[in-house]
PDB file of N, CA and C in Angstrom:
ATOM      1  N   UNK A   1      -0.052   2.260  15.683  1.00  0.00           N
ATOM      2  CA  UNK A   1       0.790   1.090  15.877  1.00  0.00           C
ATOM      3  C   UNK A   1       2.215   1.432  15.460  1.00  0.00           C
ATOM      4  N   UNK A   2       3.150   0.749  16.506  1.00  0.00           N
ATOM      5  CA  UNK A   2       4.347   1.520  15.812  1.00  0.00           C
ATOM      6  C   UNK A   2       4.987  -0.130  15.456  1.00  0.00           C
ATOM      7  N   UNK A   3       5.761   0.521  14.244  1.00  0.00           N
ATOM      8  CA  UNK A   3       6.321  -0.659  13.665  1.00  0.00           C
ATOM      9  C   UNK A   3       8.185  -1.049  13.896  1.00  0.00           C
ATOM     10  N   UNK A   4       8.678  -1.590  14.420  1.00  0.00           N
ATOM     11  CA  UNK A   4       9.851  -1.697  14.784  1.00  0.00           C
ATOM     12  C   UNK A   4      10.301  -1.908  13.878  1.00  0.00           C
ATOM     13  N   UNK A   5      12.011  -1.012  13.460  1.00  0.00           N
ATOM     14  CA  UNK A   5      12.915  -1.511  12.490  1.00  0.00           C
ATOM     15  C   UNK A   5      13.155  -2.433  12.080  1.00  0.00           C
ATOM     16  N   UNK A   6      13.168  -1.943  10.911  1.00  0.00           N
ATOM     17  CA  UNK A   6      13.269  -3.152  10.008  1.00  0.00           C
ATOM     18  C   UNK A   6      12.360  -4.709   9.628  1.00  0.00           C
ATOM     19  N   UNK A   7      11.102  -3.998  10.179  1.00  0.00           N
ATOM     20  CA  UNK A   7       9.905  -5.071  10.002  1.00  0.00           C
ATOM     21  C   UNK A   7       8.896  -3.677   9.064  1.00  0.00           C
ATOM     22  N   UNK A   8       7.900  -4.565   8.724  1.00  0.00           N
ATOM     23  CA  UNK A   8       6.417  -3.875   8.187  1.00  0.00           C
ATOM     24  C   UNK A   8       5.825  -4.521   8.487  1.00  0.00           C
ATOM     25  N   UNK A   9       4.106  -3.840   8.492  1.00  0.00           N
ATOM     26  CA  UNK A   9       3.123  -4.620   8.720  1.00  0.00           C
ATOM     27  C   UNK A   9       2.521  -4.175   7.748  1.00  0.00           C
ATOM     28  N   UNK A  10       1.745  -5.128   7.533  1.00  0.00           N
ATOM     29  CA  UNK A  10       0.168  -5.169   6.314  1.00  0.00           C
ATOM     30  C   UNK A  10      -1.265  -5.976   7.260  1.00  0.00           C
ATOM     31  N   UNK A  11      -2.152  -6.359   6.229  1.00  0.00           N
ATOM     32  CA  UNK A  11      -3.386  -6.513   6.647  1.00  0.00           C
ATOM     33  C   UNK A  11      -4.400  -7.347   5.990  1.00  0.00           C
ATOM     34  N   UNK A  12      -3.633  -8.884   6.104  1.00  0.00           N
ATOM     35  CA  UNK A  12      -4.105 -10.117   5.196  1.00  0.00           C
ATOM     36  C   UNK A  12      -5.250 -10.645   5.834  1.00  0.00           C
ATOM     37  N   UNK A  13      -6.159 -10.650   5.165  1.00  0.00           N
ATOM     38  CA  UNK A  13      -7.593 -11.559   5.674  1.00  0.00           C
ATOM     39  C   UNK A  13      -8.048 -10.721   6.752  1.00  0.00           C
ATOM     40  N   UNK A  14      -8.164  -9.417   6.512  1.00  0.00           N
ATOM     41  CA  UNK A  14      -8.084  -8.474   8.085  1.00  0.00           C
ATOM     42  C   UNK A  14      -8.077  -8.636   9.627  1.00  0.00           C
ATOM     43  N   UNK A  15      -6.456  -9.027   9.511  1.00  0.00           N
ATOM     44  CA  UNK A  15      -5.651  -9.026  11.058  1.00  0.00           C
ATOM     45  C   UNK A  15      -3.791  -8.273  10.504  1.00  0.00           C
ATOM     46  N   UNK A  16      -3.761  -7.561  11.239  1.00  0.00           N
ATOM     47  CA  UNK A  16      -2.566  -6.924  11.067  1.00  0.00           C
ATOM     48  C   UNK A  16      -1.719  -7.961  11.574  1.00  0.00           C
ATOM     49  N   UNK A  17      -0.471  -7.679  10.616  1.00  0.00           N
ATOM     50  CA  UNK A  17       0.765  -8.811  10.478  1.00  0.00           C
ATOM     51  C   UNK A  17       2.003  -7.995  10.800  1.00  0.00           C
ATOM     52  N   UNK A  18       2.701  -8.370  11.530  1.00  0.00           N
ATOM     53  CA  UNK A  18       4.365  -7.749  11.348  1.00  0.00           C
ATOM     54  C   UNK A  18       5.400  -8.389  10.672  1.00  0.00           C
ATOM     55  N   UNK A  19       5.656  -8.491   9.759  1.00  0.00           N
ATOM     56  CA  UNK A  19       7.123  -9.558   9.465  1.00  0.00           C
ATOM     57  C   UNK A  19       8.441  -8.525   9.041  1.00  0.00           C
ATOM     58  N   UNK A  20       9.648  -9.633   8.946  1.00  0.00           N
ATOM     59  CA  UNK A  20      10.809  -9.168   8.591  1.00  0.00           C
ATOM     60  C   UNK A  20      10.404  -7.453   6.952  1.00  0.00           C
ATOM     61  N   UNK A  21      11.285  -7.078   7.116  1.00  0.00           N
ATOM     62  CA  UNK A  21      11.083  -5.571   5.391  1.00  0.00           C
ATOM     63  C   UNK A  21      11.702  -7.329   4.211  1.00  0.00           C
ATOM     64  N   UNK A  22      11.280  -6.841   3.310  1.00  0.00           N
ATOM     65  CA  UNK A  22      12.051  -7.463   2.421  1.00  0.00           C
ATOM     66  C   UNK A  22      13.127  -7.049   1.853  1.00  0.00           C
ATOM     67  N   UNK A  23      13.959  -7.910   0.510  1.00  0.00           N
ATOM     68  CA  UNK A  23      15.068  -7.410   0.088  1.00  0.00           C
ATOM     69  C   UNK A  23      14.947  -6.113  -0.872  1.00  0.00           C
ATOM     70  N   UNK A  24      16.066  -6.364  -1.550  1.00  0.00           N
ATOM     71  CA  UNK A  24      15.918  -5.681  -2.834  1.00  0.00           C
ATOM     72  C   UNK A  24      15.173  -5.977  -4.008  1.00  0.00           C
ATOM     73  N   UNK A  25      14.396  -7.281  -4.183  1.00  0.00           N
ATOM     74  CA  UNK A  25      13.368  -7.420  -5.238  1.00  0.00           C
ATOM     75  C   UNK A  25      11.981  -6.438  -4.749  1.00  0.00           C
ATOM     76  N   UNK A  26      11.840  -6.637  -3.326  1.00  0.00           N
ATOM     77  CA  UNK A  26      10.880  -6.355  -2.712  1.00  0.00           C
ATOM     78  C   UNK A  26      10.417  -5.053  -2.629  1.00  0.00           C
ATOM     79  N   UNK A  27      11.684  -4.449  -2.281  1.00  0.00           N
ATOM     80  CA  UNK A  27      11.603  -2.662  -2.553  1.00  0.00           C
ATOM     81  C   UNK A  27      11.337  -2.373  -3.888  1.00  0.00           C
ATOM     82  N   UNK A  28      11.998  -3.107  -4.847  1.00  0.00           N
ATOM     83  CA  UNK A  28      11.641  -2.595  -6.919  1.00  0.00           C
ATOM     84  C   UNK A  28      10.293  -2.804  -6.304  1.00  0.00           C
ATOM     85  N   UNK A  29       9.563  -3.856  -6.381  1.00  0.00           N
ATOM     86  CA  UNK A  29       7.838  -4.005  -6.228  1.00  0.00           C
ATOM     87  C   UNK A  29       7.405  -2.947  -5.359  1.00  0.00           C
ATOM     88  N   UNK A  30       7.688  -2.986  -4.125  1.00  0.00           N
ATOM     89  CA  UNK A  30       7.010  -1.622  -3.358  1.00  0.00           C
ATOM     90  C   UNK A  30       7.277  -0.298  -3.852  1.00  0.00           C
ATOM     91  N   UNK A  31       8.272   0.014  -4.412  1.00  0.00           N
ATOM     92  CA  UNK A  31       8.112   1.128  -5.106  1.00  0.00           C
ATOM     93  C   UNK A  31       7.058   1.262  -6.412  1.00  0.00           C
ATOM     94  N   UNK A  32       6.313   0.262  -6.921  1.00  0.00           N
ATOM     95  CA  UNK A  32       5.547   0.666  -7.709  1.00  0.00           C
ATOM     96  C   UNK A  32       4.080   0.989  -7.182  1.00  0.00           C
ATOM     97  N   UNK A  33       3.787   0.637  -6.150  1.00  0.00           N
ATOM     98  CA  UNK A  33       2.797   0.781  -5.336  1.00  0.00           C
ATOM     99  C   UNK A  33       2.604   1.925  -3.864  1.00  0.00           C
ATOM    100  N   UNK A  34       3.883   2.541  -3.542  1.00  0.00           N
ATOM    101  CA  UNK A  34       3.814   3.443  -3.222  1.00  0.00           C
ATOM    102  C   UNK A  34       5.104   4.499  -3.843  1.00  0.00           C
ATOM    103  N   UNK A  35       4.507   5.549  -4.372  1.00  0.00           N
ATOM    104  CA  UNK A  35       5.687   6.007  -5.409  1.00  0.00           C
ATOM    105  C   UNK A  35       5.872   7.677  -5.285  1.00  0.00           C
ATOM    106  N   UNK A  36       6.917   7.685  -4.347  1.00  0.00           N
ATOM    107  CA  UNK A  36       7.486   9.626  -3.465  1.00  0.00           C
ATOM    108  C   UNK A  36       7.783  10.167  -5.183  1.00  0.00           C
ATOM    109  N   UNK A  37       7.855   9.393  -5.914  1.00  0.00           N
ATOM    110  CA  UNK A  37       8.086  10.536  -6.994  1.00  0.00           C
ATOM    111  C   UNK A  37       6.831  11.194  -8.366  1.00  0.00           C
ATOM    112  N   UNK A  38       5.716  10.274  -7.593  1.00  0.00           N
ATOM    113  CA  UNK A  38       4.831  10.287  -9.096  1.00  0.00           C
ATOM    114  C   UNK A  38       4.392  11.621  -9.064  1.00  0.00           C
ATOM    115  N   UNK A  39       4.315  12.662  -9.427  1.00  0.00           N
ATOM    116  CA  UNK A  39       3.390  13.577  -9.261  1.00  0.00           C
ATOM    117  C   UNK A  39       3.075  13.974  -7.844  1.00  0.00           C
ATOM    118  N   UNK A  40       3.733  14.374  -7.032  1.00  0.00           N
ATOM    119  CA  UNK A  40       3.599  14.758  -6.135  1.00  0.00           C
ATOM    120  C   UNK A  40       3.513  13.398  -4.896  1.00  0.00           C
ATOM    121  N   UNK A  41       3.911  12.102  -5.225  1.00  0.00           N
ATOM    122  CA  UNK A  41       3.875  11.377  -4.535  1.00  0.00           C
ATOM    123  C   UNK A  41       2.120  10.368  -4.393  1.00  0.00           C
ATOM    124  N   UNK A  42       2.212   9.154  -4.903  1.00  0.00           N
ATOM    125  CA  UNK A  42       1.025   8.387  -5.119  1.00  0.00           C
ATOM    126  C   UNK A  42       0.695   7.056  -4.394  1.00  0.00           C
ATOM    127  N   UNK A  43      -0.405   6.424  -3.806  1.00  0.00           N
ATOM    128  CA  UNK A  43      -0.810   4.942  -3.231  1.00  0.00           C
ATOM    129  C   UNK A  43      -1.191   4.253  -4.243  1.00  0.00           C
ATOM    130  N   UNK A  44      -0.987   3.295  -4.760  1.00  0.00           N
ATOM    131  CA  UNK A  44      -1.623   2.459  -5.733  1.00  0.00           C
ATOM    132  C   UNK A  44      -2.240   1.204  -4.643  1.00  0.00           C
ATOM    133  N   UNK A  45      -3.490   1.227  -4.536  1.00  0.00           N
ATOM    134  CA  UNK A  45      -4.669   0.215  -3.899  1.00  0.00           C
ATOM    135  C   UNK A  45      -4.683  -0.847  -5.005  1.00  0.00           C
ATOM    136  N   UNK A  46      -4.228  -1.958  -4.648  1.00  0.00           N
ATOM    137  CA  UNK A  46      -4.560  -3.235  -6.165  1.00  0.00           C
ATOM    138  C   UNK A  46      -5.555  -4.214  -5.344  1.00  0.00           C
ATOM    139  N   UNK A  47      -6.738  -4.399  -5.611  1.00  0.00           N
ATOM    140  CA  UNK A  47      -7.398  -5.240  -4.951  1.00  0.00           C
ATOM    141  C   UNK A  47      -7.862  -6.811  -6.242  1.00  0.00           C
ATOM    142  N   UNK A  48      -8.287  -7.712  -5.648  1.00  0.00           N
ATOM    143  CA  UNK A  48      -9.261  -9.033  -6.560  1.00  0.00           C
ATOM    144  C   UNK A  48      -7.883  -9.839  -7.161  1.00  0.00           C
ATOM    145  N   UNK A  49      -7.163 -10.060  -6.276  1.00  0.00           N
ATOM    146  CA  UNK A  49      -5.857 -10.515  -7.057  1.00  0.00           C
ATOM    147  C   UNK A  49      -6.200 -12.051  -7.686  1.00  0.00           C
ATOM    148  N   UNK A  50      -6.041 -11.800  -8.999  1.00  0.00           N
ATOM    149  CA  UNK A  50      -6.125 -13.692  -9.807  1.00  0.00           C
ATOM    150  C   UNK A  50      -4.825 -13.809 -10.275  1.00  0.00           C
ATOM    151  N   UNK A  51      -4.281 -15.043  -9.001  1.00  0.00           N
ATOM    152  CA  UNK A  51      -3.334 -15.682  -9.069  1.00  0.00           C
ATOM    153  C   UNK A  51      -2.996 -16.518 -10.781  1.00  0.00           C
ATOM    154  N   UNK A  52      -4.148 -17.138 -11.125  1.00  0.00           N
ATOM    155  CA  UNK A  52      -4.377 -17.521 -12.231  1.00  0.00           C
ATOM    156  C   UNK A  52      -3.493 -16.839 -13.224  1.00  0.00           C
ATOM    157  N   UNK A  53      -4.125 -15.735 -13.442  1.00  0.00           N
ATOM    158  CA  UNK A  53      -4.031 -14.513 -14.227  1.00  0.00           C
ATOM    159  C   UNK A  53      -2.059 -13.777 -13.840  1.00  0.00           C
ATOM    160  N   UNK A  54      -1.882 -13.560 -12.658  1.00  0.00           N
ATOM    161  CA  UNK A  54      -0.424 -12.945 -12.517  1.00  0.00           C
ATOM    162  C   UNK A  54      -1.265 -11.620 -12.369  1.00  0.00           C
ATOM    163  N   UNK A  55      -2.142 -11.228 -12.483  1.00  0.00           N
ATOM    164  CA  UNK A  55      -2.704  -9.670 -11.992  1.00  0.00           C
ATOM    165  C   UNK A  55      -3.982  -9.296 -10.888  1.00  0.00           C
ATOM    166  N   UNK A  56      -4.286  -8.469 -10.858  1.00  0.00           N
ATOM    167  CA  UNK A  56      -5.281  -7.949 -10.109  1.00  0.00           C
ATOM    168  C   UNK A  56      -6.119  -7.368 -10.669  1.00  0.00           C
ATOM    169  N   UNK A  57      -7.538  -7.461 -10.557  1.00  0.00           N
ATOM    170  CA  UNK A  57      -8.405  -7.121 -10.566  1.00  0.00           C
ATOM    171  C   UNK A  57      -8.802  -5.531 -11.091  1.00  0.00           C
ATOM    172  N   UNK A  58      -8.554  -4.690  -9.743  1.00  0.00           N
ATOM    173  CA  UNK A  58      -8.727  -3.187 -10.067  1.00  0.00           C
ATOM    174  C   UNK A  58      -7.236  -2.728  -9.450  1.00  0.00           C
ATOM    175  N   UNK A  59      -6.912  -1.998 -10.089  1.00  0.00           N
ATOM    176  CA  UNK A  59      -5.559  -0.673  -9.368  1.00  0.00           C
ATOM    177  C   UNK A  59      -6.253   0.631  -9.146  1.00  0.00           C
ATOM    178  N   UNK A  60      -6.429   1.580  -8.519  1.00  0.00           N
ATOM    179  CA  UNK A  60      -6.757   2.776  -7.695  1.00  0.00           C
ATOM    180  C   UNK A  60      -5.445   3.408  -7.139  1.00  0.00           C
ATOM    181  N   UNK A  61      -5.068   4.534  -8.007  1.00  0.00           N
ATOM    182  CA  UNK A  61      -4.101   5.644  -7.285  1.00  0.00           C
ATOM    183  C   UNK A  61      -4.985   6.778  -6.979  1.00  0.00           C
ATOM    184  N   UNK A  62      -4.181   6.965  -5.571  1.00  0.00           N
ATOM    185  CA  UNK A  62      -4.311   8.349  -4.814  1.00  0.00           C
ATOM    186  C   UNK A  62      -3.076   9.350  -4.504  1.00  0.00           C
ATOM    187  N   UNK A  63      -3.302  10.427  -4.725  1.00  0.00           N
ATOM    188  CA  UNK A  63      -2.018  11.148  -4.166  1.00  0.00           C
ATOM    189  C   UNK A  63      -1.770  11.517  -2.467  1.00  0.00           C
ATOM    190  N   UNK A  64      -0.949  11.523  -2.423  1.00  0.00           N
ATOM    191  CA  UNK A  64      -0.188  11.842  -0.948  1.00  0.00           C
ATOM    192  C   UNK A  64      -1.364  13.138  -0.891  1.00  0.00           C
ATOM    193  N   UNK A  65      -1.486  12.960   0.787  1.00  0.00           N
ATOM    194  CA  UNK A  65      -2.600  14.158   1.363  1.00  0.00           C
ATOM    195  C   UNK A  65      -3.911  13.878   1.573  1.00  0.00           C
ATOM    196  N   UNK A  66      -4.311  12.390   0.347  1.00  0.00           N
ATOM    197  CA  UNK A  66      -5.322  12.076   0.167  1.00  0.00           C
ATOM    198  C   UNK A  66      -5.473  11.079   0.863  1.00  0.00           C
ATOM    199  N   UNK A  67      -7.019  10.714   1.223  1.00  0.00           N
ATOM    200  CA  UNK A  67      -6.982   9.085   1.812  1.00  0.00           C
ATOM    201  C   UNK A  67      -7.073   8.349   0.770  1.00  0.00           C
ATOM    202  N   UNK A  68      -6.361   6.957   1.186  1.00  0.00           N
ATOM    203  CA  UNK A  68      -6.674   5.527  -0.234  1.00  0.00           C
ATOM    204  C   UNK A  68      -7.550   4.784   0.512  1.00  0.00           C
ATOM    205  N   UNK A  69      -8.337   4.885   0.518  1.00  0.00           N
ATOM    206  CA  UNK A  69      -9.435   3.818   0.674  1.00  0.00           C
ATOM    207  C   UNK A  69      -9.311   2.366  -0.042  1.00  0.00           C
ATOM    208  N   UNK A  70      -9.370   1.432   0.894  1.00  0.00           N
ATOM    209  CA  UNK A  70      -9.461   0.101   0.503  1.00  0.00           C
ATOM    210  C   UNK A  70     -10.974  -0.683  -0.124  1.00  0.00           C
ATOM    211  N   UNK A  71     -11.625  -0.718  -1.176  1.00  0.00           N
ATOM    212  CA  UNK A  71     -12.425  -0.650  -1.213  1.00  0.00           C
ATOM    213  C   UNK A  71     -13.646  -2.046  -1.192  1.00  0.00           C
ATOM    214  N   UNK A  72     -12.527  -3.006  -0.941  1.00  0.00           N
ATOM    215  CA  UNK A  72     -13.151  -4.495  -0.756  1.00  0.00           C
ATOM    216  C   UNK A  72     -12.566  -5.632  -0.330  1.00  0.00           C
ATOM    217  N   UNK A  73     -12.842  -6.258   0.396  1.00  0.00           N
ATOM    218  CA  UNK A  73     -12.376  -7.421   0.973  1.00  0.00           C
ATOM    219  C   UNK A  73     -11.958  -7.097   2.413  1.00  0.00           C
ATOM    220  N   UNK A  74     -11.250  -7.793   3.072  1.00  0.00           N
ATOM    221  CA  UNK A  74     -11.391  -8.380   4.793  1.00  0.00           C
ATOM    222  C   UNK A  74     -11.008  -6.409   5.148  1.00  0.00           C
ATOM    223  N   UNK A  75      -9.573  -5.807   4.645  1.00  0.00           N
ATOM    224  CA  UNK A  75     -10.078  -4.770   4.978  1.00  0.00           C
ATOM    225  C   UNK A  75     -10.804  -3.508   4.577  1.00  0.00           C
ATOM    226  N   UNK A  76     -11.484  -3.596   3.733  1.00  0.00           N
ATOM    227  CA  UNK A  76     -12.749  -2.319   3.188  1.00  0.00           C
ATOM    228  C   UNK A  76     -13.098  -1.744   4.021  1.00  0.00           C
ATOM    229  N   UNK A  77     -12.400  -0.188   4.208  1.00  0.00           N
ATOM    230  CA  UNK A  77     -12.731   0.829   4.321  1.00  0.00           C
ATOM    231  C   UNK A  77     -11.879   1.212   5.075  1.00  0.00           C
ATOM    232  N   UNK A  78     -10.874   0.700   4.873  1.00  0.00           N
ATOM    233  CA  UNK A  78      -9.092   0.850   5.735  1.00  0.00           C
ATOM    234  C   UNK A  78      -8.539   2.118   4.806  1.00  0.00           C
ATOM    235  N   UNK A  79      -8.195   3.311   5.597  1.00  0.00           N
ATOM    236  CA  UNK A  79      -7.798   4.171   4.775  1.00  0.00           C
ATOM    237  C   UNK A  79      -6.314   5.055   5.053  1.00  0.00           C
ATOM    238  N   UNK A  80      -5.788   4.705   4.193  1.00  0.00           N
ATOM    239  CA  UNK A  80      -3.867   4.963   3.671  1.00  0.00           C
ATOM    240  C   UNK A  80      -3.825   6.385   3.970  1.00  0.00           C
ATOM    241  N   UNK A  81      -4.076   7.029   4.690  1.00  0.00           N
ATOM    242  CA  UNK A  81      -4.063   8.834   4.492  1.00  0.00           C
ATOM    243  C   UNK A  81      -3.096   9.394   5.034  1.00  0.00           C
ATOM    244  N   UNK A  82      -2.685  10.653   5.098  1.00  0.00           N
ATOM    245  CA  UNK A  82      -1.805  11.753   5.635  1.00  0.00           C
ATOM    246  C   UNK A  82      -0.798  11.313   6.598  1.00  0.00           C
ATOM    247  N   UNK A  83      -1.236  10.513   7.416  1.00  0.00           N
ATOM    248  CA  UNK A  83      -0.813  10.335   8.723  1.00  0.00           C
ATOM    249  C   UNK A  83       0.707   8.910   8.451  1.00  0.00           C
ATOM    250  N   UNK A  84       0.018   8.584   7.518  1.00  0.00           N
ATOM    251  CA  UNK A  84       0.820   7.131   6.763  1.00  0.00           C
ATOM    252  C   UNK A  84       1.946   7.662   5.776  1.00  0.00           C
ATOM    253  N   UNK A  85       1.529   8.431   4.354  1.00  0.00           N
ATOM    254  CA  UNK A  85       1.622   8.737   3.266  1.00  0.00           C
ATOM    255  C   UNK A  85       2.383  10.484   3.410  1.00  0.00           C
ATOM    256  N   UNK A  86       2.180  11.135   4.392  1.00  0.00           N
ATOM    257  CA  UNK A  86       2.368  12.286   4.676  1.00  0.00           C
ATOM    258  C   UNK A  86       1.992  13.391   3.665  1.00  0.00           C
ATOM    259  N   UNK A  87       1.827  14.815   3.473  1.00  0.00           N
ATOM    260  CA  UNK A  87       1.595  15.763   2.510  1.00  0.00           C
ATOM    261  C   UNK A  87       2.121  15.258   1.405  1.00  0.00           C
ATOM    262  N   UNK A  88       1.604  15.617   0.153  1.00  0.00           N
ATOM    263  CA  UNK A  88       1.640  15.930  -1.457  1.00  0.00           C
ATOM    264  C   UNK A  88       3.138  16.588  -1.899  1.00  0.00           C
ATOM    265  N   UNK A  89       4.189  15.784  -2.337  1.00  0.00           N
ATOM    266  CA  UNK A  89       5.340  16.903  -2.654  1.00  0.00           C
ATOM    267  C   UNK A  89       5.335  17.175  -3.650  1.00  0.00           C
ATOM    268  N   UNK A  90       6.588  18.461  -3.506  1.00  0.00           N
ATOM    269  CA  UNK A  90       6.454  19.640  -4.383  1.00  0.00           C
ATOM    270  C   UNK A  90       5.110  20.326  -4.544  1.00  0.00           C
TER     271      UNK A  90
END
C-alpha cells in the first residue's frame, strides 16, 4: 500500500486507516515507538491499552531486520518487518 505525502496509515479495529501525519507533539510520541537510534534501530508493539490507567498493557521491542509481530487484538499477527522498518543500523 502506498501511502501519500504527508498522510500515515495504521490499523484500528483491523481496517487500515489513512489520515493527515501529525504535528510536532506527535512525532516526540512516534519517536518513542519507532526509534532509528536505539541500538541499531527498534519497533516498540504496545498492545491492551487502559485508558483508565494512561498505559498499556504489554510493550514488545524488536530491532530493525526483525519482524514485530502484533500479538493480539483486531490485528494479531500483523507483522512490522524489513520491508517497513528496513535493515538493523550500524
Amino acid at each position: 500500500m502506498d501511502v501519500p505525502e504527508g498522510f500515515h496509515a495504521e490499523i484500528p479495529e483491523g481496517a487500515i486507516r489513512t489520515s493527515p501525519a501529525g504535528g510536532a507533539r506527535h512525532m516526540t510520541i512516534n519517536r518513542r515507538i519507532v526509534d532509528d537510534f536505539d541500538d541499531g534501530g527498534a519497533v516498540t508493539v504496545l498492545t491492551g491499552p487502559g485508558p483508565e490507567r494512561g498505559a498499556y498493557a504489554c510493550s514488545v521491542r524488536t530491532s530493525y531486520g526483525e519482524g514485530a509481530v502484533i500479538p493480539e487484538g483486531p490485528a494479531k499477527g500483523f507483522v512490522i518487518g524489513p520491508d517497513v522498518t528496513g535493515a538493523r543500523r550500524g
